[in-house]
C-alpha atoms as a PDB file:
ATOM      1  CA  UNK A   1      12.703  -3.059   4.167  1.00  0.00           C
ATOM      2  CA  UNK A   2      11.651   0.225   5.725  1.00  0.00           C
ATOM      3  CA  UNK A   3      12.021   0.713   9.282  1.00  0.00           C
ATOM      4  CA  UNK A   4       8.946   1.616  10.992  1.00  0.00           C
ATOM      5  CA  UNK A   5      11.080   3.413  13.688  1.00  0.00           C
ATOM      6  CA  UNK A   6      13.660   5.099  11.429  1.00  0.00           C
ATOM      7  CA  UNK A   7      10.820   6.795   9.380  1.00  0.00           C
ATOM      8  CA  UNK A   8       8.889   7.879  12.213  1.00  0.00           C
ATOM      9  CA  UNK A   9      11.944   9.762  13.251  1.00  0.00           C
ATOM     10  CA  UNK A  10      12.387  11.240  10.123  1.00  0.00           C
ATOM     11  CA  UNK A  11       8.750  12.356  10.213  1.00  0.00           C
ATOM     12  CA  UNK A  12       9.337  13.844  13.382  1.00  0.00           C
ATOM     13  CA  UNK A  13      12.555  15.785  12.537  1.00  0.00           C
ATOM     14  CA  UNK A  14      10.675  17.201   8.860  1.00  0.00           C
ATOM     15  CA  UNK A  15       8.374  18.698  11.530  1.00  0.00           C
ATOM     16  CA  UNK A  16       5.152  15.892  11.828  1.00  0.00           C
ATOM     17  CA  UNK A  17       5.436  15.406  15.397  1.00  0.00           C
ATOM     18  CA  UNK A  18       3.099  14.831  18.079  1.00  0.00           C
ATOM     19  CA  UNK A  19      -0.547  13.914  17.231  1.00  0.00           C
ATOM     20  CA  UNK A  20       0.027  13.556  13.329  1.00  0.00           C
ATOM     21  CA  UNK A  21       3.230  11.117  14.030  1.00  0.00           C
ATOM     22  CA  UNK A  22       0.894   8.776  16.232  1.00  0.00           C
ATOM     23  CA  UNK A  23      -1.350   8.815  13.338  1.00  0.00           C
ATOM     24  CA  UNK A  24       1.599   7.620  11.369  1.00  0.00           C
ATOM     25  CA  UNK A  25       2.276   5.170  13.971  1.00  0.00           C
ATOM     26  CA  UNK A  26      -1.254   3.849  13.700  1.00  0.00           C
ATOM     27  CA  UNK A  27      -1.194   3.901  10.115  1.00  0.00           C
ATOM     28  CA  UNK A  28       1.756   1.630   9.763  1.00  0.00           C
ATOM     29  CA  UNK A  29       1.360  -0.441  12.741  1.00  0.00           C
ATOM     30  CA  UNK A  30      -0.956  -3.905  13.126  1.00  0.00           C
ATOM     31  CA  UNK A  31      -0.926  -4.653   9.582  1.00  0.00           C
ATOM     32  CA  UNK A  32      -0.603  -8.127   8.346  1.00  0.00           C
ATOM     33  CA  UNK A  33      -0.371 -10.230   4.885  1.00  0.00           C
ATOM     34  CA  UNK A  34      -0.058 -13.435   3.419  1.00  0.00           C
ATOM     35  CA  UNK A  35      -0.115 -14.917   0.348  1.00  0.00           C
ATOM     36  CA  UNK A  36      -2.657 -16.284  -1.906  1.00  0.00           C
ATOM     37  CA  UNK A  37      -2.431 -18.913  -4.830  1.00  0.00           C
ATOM     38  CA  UNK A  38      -5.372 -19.316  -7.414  1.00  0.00           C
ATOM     39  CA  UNK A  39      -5.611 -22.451  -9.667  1.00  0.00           C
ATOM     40  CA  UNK A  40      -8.114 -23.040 -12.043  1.00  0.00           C
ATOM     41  CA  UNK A  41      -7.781 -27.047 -11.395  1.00  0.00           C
ATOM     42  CA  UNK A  42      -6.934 -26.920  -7.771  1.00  0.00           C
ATOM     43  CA  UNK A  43      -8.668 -25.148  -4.648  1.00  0.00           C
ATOM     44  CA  UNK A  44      -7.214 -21.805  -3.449  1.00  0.00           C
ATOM     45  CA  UNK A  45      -4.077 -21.931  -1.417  1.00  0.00           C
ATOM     46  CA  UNK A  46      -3.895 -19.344   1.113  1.00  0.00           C
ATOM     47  CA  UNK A  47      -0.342 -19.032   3.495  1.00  0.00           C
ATOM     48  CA  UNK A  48      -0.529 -18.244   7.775  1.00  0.00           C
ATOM     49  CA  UNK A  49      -0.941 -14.541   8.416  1.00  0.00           C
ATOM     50  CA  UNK A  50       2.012 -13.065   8.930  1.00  0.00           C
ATOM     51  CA  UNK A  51       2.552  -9.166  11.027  1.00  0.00           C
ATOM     52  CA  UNK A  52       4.238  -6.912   8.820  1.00  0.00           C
ATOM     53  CA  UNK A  53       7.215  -5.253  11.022  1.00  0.00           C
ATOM     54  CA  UNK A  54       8.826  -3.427   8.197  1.00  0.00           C
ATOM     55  CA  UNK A  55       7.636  -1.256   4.768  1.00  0.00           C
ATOM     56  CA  UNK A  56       5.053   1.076   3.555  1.00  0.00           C
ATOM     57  CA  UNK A  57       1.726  -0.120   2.179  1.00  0.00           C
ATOM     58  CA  UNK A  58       1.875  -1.106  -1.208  1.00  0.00           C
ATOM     59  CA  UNK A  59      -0.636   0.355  -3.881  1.00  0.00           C
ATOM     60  CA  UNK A  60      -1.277   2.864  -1.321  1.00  0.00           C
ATOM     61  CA  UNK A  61      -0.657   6.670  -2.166  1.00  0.00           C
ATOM     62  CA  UNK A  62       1.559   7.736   1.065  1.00  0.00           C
ATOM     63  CA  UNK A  63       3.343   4.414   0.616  1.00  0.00           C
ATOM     64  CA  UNK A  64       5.845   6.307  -1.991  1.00  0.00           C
ATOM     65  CA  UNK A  65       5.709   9.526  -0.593  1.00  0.00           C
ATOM     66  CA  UNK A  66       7.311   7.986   3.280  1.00  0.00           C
ATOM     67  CA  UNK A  67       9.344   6.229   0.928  1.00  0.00           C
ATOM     68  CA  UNK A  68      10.642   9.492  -0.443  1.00  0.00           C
ATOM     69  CA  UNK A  69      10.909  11.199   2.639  1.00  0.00           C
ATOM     70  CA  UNK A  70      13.327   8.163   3.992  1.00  0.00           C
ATOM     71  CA  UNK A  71      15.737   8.548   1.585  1.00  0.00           C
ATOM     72  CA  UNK A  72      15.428  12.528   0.945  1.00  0.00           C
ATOM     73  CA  UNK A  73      18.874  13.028   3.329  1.00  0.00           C
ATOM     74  CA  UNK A  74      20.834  10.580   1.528  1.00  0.00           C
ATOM     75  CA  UNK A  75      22.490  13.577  -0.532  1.00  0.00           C
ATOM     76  CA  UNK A  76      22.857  15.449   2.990  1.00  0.00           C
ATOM     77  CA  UNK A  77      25.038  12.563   4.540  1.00  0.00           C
ATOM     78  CA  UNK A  78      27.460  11.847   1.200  1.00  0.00           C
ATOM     79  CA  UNK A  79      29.770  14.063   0.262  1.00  0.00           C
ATOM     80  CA  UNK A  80      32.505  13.990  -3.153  1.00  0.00           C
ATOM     81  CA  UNK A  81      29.719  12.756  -5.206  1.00  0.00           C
ATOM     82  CA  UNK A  82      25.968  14.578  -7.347  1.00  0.00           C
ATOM     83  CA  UNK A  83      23.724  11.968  -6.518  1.00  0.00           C
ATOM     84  CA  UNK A  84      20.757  11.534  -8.199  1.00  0.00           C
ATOM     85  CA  UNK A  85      17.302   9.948  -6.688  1.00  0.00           C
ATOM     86  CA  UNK A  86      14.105   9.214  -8.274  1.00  0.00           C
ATOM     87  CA  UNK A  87      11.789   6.704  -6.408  1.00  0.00           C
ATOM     88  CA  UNK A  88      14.210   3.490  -5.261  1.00  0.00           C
ATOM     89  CA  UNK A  89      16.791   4.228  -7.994  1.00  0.00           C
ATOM     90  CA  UNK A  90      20.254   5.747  -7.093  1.00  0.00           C
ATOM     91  CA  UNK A  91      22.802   7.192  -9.197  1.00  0.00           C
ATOM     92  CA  UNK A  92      26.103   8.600  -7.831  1.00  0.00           C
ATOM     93  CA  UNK A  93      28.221  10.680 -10.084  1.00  0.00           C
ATOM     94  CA  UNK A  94      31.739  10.638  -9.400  1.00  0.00           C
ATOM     95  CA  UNK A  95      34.487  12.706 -11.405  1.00  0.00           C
ATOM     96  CA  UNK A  96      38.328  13.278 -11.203  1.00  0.00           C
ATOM     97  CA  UNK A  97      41.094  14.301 -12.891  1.00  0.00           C
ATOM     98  CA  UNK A  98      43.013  10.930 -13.088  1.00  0.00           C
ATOM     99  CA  UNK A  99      42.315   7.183 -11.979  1.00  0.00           C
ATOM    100  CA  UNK A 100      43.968   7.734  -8.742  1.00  0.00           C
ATOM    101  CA  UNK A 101      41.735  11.151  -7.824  1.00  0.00           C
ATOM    102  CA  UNK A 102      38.491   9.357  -9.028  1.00  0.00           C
ATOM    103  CA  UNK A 103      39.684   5.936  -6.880  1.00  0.00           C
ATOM    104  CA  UNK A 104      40.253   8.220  -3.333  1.00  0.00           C
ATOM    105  CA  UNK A 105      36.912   9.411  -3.991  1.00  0.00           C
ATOM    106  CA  UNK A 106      34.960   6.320  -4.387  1.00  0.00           C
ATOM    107  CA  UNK A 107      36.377   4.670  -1.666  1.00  0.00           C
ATOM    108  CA  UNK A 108      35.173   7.717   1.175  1.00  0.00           C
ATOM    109  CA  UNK A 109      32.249   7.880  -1.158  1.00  0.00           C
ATOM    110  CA  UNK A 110      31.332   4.169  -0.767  1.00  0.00           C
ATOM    111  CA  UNK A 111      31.756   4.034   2.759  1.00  0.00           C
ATOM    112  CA  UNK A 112      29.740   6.995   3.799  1.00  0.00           C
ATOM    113  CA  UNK A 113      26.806   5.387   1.133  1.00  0.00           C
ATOM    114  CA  UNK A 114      27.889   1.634   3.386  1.00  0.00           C
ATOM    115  CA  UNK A 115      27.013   3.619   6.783  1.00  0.00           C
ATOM    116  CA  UNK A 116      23.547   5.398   5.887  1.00  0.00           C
ATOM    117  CA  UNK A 117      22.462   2.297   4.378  1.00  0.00           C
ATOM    118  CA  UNK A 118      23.122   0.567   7.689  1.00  0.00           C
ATOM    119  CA  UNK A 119      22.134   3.364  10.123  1.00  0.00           C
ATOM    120  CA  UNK A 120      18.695   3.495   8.042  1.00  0.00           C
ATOM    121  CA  UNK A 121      18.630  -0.561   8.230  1.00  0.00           C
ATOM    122  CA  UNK A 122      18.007  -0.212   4.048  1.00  0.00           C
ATOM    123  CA  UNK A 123      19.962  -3.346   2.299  1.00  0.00           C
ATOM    124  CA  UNK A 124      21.397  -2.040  -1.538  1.00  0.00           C
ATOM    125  CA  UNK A 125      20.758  -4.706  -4.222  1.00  0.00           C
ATOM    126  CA  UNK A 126      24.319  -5.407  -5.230  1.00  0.00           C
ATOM    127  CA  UNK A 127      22.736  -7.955  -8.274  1.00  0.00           C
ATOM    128  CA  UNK A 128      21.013  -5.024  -9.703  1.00  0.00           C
ATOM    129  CA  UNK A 129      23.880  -2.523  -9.799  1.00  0.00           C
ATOM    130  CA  UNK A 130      26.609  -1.339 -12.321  1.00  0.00           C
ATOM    131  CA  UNK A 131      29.226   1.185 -12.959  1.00  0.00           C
ATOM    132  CA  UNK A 132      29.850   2.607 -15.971  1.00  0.00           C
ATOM    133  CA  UNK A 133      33.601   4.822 -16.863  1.00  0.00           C
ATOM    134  CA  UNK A 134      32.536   7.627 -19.413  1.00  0.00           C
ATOM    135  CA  UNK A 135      35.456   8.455 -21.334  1.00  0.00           C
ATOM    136  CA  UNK A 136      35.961   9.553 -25.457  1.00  0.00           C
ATOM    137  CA  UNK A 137      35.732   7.113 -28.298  1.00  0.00           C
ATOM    138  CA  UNK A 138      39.672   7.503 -28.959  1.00  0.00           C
ATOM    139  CA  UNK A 139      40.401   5.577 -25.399  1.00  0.00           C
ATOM    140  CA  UNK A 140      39.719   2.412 -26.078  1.00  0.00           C
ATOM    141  CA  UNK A 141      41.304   0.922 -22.716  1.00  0.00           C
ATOM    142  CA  UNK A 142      40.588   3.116 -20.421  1.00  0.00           C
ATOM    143  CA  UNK A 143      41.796   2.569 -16.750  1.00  0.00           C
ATOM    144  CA  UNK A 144      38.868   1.703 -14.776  1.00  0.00           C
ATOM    145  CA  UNK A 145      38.884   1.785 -10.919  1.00  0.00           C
ATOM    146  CA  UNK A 146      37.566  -0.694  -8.359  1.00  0.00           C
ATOM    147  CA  UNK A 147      34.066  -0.118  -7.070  1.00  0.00           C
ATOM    148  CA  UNK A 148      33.223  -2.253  -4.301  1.00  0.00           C
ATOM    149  CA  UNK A 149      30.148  -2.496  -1.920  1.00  0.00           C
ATOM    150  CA  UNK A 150      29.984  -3.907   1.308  1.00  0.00           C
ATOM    151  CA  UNK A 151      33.568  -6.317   0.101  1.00  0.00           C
ATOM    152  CA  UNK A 152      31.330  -6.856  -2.941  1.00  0.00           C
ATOM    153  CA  UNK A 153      32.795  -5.930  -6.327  1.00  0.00           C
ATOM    154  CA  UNK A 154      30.160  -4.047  -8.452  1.00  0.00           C
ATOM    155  CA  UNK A 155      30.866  -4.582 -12.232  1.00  0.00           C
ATOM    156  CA  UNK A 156      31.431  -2.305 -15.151  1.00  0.00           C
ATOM    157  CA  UNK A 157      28.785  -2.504 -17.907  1.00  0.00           C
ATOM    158  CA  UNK A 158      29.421  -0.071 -21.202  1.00  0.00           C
ATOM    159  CA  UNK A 159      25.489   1.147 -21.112  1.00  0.00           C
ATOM    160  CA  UNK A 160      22.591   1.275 -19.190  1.00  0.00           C
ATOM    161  CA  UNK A 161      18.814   2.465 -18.936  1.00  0.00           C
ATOM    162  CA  UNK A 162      18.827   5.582 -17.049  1.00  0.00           C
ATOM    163  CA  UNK A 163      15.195   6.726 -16.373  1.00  0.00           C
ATOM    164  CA  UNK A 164      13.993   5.459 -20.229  1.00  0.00           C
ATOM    165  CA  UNK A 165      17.164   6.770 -21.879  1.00  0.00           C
ATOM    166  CA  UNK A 166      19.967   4.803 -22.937  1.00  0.00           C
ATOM    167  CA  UNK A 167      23.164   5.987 -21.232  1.00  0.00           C
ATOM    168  CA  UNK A 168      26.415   4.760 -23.232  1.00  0.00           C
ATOM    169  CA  UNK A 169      30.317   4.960 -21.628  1.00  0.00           C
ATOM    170  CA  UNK A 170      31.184   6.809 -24.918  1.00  0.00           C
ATOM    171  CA  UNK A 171      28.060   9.369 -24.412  1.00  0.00           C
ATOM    172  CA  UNK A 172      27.218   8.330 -27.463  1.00  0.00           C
ATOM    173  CA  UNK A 173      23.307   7.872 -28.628  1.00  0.00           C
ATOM    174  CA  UNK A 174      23.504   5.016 -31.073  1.00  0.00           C
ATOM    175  CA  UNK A 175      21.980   2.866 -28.845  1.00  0.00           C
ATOM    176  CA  UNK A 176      19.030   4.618 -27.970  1.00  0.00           C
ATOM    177  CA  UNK A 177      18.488   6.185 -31.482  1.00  0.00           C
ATOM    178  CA  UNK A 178      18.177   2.075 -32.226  1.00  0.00           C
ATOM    179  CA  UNK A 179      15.558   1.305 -29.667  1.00  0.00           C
ATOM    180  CA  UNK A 180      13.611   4.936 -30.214  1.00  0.00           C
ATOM    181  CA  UNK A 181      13.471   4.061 -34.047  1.00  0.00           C
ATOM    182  CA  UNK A 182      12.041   0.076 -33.138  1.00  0.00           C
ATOM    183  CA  UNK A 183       9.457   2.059 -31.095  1.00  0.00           C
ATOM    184  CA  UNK A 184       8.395   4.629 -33.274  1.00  0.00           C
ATOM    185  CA  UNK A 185       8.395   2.387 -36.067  1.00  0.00           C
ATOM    186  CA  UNK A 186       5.894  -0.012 -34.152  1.00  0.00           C
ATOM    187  CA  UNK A 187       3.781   2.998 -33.407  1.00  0.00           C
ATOM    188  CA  UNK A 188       3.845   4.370 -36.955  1.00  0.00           C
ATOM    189  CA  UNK A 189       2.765   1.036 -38.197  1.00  0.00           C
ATOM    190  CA  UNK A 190      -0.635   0.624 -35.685  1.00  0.00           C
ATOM    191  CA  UNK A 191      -1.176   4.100 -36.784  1.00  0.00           C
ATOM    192  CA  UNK A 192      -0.886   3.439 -40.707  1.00  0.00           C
ATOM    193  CA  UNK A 193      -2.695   0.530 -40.094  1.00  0.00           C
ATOM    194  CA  UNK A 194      -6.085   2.660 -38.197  1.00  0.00           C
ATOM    195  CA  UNK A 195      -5.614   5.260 -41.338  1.00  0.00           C
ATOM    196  CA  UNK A 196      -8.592   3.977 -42.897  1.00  0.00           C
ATOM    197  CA  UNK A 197     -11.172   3.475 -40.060  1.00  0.00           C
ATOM    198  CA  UNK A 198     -10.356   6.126 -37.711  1.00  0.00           C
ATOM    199  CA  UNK A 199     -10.695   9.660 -37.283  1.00  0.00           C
ATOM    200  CA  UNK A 200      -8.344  12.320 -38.644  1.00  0.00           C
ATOM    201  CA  UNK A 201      -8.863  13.855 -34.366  1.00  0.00           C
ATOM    202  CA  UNK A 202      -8.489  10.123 -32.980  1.00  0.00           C
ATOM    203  CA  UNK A 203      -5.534   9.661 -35.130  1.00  0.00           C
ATOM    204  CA  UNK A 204      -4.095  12.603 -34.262  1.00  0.00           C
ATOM    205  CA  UNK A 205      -4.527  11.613 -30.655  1.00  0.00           C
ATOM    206  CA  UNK A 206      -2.772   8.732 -30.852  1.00  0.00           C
ATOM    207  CA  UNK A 207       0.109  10.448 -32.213  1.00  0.00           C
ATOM    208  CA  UNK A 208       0.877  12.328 -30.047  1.00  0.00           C
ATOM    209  CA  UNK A 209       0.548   9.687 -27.192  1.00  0.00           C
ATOM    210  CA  UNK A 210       1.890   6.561 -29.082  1.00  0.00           C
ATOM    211  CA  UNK A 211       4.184   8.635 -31.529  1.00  0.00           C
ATOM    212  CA  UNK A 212       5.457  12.173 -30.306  1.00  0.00           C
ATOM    213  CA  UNK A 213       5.636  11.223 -26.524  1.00  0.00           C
ATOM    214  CA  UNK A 214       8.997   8.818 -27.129  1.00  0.00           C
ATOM    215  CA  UNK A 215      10.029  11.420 -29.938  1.00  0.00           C
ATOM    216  CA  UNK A 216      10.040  13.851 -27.656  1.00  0.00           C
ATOM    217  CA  UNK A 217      10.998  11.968 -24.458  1.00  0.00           C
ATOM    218  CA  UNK A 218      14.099  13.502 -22.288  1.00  0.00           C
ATOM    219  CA  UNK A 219      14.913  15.955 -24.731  1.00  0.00           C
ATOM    220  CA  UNK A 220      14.494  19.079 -22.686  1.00  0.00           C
ATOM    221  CA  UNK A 221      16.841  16.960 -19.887  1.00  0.00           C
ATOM    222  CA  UNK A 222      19.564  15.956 -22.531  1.00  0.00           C
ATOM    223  CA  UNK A 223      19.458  18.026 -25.544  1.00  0.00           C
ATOM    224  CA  UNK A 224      17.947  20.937 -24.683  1.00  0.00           C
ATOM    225  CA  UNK A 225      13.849  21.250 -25.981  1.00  0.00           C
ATOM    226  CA  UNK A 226      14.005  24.375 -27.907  1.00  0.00           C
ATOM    227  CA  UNK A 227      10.795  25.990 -26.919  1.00  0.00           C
ATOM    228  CA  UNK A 228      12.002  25.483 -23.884  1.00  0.00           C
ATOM    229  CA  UNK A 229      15.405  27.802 -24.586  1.00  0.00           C
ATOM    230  CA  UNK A 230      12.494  29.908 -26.301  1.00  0.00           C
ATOM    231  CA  UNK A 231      10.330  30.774 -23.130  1.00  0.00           C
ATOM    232  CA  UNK A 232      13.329  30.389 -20.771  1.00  0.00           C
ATOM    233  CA  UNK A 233      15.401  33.298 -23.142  1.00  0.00           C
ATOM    234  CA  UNK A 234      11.971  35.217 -23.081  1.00  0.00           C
ATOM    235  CA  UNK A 235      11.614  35.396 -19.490  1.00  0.00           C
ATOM    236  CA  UNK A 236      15.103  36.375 -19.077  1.00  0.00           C
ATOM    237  CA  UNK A 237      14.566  39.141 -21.489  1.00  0.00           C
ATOM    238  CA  UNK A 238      11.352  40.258 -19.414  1.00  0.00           C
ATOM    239  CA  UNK A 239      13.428  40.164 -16.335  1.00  0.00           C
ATOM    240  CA  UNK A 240      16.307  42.274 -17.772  1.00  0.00           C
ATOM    241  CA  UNK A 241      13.593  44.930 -19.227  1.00  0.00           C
ATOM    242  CA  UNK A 242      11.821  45.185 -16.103  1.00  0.00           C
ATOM    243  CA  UNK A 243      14.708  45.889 -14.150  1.00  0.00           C
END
């Protein structure tokens, strides 16, 4: 859905203006597709060409980066909200001190997401979108307010994959400590199960890539990797010391 136009203006207002945006122009531009339908029984069906008027490349390597660039302002252009990006995924982050605070906020919040969306001609998919109300175990009712999206109520779910980590409304992890210990269990089977015919340097390979790497996924984002702390506390201390 990305408008040629729209990006092009972006590119030129980042700075890539004059020769290298009509190389942007060219690169987008004249580009067609159509689609193709192999059958081992039946001949290959191929659709009419088609121009393609809107989007980036796909399998390309610029293709994400415009895509990045497109959205980069979003934060710039919404305000009462943290809002998190990463590739087509976007996360708003609204907090208040009651219902009522947290209701005003969504509503300006909502509109002002409503008009870049529409100024940037970029359609949200309302089908893949949820809210979640954090709150403590001890409320179990807690008031939740209405989050609409173009007059299109967007429902409440109590959990949800955030970037491979499973975010509950209690900001609990129960739920993720379940689906970690299904994967690492898998893994520590295939690797009990190569014990005998593999190397102790293979096996220790795959550790650390089938194994260690969901151990030890997100925890420098959510709980804090201590060597992390370690070199960050060193380098503080070299600071101080060098002052």
């Amino acid at each position: 859905m990305l408008s040629h136009k729209v990006l092009l203006s972006k590119l030129d207002t980042y700075g890539i203006r004059g020769v290298a945006n009509k190389w942007f122009e060219s690169y987008l531009s004249l580009r067609k597709q159509c689609v193709e339908i192999k059958s081992k029984k039946h001949r290959t069906a191929v659709s009419t060409t088609r121009d393609i008027m809107n989007g980036v490349p796909q399998g390309s390597t610029l293709g994400p980066i415009l895509f990045l660039l497109s959205i980069n302002d979003l934060p710039l252009n919404v305000t009462g909200t943290n809002i998190v990006l990463f590739a087509d995924d976007t996360n708003l982050l609204i907090t208040g001190e009651n219902i009522n605070t947290v209701q005003s906020s969504l509503k300006s919040v909502m509109q002002d997401i409503q008009t870049w969306f529409f100024s940037n001609s970029l359609i949200v998919n309302t089908g893949k979108t949820l809210a979640i109300s954090f709150h403590p175990t001890q409320n179990k009712s807690p008031a939740l307010p209405q989050v609409s999206f173009e007059d299109r109520d967007i429902p409440f779910s109590t959990e949800t994959k955030f970037l491979g980590v499973d975010i509950h409304e209690n900001v609990k992890w129960t739920v993720h400590i379940k689906n970690l210990s299904s994967k690492l269990n898998t893994s520590l089977y295939m690797i009990n199960s190569l014990t005998s015919i593999m190397s102790a340097h293979i096996l220790r390979a795959m550790y650390f890539i089938c194994f260690h790497a969901h151990l030890r996924y997100g925890v420098s984002l959510w709980g804090g990797d201590p060597e992390s702390k370690k070199n960050l506390l060193t380098a503080k201390e070299s600071s101080k010391n060098t002052k």
